[in-house]
N, C-alpha and C. Protein backbone atom coordinates (compact mmCIF):
# COMPACT_ATOMS: atom_id res chain seq x y z
N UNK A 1 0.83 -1.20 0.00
CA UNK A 1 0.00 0.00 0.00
C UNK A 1 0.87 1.25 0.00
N UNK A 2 0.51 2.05 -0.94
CA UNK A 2 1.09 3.51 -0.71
C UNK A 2 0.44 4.48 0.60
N UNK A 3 1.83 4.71 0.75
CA UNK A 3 1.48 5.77 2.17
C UNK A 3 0.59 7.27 1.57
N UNK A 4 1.26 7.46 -0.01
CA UNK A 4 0.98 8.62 -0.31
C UNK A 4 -0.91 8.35 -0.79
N UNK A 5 -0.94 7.07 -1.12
CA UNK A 5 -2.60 6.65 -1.46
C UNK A 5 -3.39 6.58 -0.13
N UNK A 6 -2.55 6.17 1.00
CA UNK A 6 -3.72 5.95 2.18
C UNK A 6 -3.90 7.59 2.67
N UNK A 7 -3.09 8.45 2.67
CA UNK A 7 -3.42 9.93 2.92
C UNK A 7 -4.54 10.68 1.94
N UNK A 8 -4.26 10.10 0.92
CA UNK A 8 -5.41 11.15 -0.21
C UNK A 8 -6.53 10.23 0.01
N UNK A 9 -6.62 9.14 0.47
CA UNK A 9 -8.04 7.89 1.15
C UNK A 9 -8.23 8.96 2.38
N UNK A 10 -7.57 9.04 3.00
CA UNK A 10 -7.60 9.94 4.23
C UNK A 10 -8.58 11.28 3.68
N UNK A 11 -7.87 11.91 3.32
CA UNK A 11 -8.26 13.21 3.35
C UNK A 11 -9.89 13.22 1.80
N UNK A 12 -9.92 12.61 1.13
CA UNK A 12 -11.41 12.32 0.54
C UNK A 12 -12.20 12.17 1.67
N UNK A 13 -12.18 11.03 2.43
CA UNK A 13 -12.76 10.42 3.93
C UNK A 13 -12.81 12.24 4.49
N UNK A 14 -12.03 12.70 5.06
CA UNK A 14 -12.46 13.63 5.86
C UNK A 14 -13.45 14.61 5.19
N UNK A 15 -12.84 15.14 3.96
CA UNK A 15 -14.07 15.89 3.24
C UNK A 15 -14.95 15.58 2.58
N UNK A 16 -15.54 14.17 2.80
CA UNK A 16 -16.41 13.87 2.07
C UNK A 16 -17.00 13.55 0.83
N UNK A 17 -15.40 13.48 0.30
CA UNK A 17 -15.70 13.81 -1.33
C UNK A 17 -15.42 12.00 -1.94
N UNK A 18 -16.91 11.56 -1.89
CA UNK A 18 -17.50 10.56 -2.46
C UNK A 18 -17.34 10.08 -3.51
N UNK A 19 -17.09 10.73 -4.36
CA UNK A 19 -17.03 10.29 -6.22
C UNK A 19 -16.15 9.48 -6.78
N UNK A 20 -14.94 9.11 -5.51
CA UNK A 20 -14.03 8.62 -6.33
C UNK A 20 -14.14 7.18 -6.23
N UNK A 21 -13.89 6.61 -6.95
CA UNK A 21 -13.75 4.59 -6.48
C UNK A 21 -12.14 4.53 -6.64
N UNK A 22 -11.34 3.81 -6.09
CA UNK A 22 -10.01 3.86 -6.24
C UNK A 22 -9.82 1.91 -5.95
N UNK A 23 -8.75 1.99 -7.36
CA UNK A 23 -8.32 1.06 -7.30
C UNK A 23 -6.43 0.52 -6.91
N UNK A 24 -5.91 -0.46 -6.02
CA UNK A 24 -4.87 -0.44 -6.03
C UNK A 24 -4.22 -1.27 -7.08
N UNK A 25 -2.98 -0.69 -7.81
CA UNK A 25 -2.67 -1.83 -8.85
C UNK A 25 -1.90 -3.11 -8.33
N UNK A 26 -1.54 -2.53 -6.81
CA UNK A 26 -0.46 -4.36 -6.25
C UNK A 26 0.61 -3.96 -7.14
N UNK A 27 1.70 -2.86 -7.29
CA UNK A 27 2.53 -3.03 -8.24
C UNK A 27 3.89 -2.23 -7.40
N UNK A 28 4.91 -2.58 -8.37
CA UNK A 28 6.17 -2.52 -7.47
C UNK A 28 6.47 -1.00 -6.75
N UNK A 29 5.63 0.17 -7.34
CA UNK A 29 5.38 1.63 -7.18
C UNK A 29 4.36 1.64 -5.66
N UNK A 30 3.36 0.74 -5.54
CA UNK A 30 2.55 1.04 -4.81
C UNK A 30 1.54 2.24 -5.33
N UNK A 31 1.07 1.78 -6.45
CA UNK A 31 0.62 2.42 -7.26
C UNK A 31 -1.34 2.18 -6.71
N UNK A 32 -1.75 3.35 -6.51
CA UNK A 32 -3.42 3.54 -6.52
C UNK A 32 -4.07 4.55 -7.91
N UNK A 33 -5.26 3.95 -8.13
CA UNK A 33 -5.69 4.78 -9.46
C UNK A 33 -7.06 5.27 -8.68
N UNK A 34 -7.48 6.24 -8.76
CA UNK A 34 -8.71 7.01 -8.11
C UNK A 34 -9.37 7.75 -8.90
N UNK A 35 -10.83 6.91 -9.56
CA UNK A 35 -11.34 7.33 -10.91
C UNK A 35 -12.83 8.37 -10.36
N UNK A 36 -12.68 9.05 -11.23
CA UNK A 36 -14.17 9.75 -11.11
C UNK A 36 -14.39 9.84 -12.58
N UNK A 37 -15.38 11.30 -12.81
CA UNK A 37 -15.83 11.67 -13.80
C UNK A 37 -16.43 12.78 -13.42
N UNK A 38 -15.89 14.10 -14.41
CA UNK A 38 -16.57 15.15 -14.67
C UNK A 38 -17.80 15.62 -14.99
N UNK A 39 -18.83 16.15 -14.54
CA UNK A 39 -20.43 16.51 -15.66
C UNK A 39 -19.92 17.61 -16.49
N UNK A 40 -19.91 17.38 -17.97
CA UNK A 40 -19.79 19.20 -18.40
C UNK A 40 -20.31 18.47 -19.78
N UNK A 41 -21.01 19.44 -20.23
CA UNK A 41 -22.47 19.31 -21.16
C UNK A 41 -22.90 18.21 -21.57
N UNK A 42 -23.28 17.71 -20.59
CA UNK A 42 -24.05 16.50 -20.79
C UNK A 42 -23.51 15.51 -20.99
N UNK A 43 -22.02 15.17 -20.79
CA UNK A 43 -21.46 14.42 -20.93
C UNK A 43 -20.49 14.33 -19.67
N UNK A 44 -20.15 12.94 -19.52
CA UNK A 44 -19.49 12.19 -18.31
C UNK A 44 -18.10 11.88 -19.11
N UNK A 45 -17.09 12.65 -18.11
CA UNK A 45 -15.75 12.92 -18.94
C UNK A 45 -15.11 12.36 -17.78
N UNK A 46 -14.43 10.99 -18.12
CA UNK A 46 -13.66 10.51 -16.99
C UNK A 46 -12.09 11.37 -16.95
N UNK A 47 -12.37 10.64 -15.44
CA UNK A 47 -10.82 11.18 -15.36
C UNK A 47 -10.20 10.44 -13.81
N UNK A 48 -8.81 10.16 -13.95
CA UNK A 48 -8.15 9.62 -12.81
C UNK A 48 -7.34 10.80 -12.05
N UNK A 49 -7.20 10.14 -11.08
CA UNK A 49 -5.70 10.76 -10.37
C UNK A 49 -4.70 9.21 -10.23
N UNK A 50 -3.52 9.63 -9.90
CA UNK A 50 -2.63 8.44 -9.95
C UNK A 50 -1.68 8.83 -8.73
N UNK A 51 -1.62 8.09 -8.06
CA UNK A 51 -0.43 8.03 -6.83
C UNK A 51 0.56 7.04 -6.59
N UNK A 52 1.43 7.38 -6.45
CA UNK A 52 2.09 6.47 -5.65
C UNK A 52 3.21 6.22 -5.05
N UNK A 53 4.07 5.65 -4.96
CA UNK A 53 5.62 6.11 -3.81
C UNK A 53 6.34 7.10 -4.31
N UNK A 54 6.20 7.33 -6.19
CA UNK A 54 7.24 8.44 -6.44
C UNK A 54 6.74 10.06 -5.58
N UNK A 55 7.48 10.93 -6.60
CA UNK A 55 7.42 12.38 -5.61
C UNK A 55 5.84 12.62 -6.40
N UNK A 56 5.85 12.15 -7.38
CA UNK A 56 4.40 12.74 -8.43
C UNK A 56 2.99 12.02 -7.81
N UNK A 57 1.78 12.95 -8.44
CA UNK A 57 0.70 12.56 -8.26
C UNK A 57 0.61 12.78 -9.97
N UNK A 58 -0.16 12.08 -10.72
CA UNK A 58 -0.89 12.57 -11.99
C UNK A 58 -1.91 12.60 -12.32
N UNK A 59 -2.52 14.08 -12.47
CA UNK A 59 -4.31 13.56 -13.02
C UNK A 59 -4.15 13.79 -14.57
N UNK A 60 -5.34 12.87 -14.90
CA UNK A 60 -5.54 12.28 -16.31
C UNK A 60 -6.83 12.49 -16.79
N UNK A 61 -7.87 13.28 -17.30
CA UNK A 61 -8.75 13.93 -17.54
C UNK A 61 -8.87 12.88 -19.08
N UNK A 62 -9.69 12.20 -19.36
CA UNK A 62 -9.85 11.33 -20.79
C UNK A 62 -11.06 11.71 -21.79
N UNK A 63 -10.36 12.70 -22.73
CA UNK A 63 -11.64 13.80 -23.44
C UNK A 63 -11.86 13.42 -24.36
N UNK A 64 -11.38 12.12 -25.05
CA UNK A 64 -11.85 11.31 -26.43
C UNK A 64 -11.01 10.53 -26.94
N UNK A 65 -12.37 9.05 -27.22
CA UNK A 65 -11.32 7.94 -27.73
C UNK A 65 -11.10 8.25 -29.24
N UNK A 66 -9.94 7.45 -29.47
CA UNK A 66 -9.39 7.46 -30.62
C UNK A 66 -9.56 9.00 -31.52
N UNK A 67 -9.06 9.61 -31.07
CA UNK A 67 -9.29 10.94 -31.67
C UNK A 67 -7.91 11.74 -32.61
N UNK A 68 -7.26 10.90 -32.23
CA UNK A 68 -6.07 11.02 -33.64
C UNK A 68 -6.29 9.42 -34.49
N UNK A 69 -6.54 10.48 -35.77
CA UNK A 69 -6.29 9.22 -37.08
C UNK A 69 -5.46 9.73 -38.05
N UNK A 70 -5.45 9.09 -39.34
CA UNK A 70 -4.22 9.46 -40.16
C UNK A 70 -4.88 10.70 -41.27
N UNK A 71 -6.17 11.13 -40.97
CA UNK A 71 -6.84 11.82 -41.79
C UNK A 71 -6.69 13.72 -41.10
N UNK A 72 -7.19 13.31 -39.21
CA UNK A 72 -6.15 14.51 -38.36
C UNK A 72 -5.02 14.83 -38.26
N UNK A 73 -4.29 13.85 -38.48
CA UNK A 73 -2.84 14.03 -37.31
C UNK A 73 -2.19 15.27 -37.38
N UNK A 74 -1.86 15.89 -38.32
CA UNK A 74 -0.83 17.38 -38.45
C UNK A 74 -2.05 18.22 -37.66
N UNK A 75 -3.30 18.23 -38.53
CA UNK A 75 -4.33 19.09 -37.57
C UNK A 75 -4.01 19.03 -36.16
N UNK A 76 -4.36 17.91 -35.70
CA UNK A 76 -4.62 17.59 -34.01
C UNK A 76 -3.53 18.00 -33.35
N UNK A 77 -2.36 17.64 -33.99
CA UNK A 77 -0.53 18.06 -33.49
C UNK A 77 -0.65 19.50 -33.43
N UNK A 78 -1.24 19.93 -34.32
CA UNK A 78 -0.93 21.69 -34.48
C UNK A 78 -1.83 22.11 -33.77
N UNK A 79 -3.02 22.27 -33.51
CA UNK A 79 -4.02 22.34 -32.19
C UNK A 79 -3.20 22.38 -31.11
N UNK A 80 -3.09 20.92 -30.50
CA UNK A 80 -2.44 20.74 -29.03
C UNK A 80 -1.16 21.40 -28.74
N UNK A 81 -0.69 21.47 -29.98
CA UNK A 81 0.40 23.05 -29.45
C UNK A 81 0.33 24.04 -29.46
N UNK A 82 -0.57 24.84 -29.98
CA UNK A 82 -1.15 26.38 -29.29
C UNK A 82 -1.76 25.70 -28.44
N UNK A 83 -2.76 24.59 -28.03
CA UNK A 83 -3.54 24.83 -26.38
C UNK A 83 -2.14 24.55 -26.05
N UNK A 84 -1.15 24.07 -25.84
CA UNK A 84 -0.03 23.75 -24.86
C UNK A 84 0.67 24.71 -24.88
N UNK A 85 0.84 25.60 -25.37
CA UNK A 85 1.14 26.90 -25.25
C UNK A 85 0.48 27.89 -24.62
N UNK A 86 -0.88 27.96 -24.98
CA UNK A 86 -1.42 29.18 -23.91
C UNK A 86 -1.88 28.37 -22.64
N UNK A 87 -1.28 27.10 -21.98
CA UNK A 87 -1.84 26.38 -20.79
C UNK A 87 -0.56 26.10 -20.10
N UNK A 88 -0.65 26.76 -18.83
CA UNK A 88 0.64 26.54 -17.46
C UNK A 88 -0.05 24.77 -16.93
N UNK A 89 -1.33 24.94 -16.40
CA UNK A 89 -1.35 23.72 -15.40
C UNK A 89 -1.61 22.76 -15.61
N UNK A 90 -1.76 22.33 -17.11
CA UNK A 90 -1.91 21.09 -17.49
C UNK A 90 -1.51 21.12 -19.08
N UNK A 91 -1.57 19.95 -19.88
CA UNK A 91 -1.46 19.79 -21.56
C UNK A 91 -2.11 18.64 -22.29
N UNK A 92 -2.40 18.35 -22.95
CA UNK A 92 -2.90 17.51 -23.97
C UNK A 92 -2.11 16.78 -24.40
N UNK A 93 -1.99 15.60 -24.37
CA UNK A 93 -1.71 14.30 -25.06
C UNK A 93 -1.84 13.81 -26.05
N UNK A 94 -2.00 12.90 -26.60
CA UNK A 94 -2.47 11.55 -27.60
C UNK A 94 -1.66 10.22 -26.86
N UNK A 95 -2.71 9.54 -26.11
CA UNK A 95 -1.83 8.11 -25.61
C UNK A 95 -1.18 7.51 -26.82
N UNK A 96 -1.08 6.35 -26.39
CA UNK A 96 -0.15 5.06 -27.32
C UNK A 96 -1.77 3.97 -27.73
N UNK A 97 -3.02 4.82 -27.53
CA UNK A 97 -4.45 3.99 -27.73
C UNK A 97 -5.16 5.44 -29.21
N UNK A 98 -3.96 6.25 -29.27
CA UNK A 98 -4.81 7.58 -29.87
C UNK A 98 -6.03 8.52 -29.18
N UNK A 99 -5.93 8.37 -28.43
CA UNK A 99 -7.09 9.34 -26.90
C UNK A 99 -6.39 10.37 -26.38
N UNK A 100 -7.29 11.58 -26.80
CA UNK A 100 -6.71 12.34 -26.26
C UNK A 100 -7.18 12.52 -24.92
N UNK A 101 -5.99 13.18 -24.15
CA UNK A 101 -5.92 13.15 -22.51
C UNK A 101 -5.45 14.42 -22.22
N UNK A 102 -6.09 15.10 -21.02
CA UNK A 102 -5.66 16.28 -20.26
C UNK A 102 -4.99 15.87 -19.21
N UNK A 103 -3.39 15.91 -19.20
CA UNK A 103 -2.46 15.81 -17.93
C UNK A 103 -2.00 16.51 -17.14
N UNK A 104 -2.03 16.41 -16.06
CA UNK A 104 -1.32 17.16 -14.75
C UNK A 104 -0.56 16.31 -13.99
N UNK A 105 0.82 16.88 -13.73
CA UNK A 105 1.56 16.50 -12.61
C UNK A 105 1.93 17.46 -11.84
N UNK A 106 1.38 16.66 -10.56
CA UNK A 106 2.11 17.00 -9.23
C UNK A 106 2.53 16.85 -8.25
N UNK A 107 3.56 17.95 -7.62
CA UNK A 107 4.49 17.31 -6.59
C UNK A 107 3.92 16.96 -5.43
N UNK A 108 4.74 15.86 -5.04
CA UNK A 108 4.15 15.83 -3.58
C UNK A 108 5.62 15.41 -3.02
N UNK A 109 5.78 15.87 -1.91
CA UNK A 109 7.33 15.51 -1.31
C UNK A 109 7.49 14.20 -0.30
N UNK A 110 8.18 13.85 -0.09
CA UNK A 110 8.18 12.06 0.19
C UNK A 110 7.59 12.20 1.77
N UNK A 111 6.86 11.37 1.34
CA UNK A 111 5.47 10.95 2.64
C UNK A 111 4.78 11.34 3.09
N UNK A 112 4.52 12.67 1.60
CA UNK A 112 3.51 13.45 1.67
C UNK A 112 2.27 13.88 0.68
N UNK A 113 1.03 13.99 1.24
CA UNK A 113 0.50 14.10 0.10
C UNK A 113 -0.74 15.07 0.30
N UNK A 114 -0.54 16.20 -0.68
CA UNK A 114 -1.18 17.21 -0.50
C UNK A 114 -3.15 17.53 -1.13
N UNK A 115 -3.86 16.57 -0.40
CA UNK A 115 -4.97 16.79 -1.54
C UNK A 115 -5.53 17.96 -1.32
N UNK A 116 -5.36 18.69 -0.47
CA UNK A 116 -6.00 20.35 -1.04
C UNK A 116 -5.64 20.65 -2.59
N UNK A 117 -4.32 20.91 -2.52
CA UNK A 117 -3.56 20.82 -3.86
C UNK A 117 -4.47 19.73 -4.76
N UNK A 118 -4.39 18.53 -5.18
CA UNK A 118 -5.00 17.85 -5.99
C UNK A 118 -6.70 18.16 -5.80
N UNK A 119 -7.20 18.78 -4.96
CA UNK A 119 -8.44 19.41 -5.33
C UNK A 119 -8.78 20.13 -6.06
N UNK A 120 -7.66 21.29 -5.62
CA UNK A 120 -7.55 23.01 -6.07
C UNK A 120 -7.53 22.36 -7.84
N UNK A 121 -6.79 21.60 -8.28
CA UNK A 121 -6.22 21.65 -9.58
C UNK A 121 -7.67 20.40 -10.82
N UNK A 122 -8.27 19.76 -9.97
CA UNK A 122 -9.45 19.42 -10.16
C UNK A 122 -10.36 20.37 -10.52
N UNK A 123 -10.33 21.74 -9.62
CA UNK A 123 -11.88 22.64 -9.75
C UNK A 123 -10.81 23.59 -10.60
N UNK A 124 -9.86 23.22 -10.90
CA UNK A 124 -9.13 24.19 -12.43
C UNK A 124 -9.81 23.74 -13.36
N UNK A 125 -9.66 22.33 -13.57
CA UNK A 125 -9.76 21.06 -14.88
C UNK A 125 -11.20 21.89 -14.87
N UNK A 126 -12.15 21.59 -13.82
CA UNK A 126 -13.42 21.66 -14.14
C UNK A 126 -13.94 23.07 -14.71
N UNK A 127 -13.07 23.79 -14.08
CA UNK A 127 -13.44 25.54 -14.64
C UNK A 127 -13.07 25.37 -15.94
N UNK A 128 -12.12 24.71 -16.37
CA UNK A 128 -11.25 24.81 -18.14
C UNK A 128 -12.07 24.23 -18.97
N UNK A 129 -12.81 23.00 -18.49
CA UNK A 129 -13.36 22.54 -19.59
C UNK A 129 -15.15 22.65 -19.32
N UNK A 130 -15.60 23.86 -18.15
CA UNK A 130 -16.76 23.97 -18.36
C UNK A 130 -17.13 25.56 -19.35
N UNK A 131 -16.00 25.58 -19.69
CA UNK A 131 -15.76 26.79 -21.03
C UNK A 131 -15.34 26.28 -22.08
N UNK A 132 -14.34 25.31 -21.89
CA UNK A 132 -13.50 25.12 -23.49
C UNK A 132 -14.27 23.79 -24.11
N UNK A 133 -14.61 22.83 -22.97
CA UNK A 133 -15.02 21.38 -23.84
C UNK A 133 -15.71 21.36 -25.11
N UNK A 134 -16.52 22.34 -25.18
CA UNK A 134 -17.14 22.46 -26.50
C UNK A 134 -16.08 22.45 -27.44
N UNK A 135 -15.23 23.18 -27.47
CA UNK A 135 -14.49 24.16 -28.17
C UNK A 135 -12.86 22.73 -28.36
N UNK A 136 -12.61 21.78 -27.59
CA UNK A 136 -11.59 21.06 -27.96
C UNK A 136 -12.63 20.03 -28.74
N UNK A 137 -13.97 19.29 -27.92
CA UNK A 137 -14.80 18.58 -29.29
C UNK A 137 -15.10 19.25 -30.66
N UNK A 138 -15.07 20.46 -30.62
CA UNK A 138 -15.33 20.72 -32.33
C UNK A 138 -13.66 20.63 -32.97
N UNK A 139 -12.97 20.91 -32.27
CA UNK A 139 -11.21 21.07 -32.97
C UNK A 139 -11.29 19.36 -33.26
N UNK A 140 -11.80 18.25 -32.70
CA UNK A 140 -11.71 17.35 -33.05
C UNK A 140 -12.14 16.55 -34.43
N UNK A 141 -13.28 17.58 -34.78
CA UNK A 141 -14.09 16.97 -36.00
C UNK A 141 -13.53 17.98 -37.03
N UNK A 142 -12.48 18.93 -36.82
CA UNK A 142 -11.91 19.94 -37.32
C UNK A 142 -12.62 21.14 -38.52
């Protein structure tokens, strides 16, 4: 078990914040995955946080499958680098599945784990994409 996963179990538990189901992976990191999902227009936009013995926490915001093909790709590439340009607290992806993903990392210092911080940066995600989500689904259909 991660020490840094039983503190952010901790501190959900104290504030009440219900939404998450968390799974442990049993892996050599002591790795926990803690899934929710966003509401923003009418759609249920998952997203994880990730913990575990390193110094990092990572949230993973999952805004569409397979959304690079060979018909986007320069499009979608050239997109996600102006948003990754005008964006400090997080950036856009394309996994190794073609999904694009909103990432954040953050620090947490050893045997510590800050979920105010991983809150604060949650009700960012949620402020960013209860303005932009429209606006990265249409860049998708280009």
């Amino acid at each position: 078990m991660s020490t840094k996963a039983e503190l952010f179990q901790a501190y959900l538990d104290e504030k009440e914040l219900k939404m998450f189901s968390r799974q442990d992976m049993k892996d050599e990191m002591n790795t926990a995955v803690f899934r929710t999902a966003f509401g923003v227009d009418g759609q249920n936009v998952p997203a994880v946080i990730v913990v575990d013995d390193s110094a990092f926490c990572m949230v993973q915001v999952h805004l569409a499958a397979n959304a690079l093909t060979d018909d986007n790709r320069v499009k979608m590439f050239e997109t996600m680098n102006t948003w990754n340009a005008g964006l400090k607290p997080f950036k856009f992806i394309v996994d190794s599945h073609n999904n694009l993903v909103m990432v954040c990392c953050l620090l947490n210092a050893d045997g510590q784990m800050d979920g105010d911080k991983v809150n604060a940066m949650m009700n960012t995600i949620l402020d960013y994409l209860t303005k932009e989500y429209k606006n990265v689904i249409a860049a998708l259909k280009g």
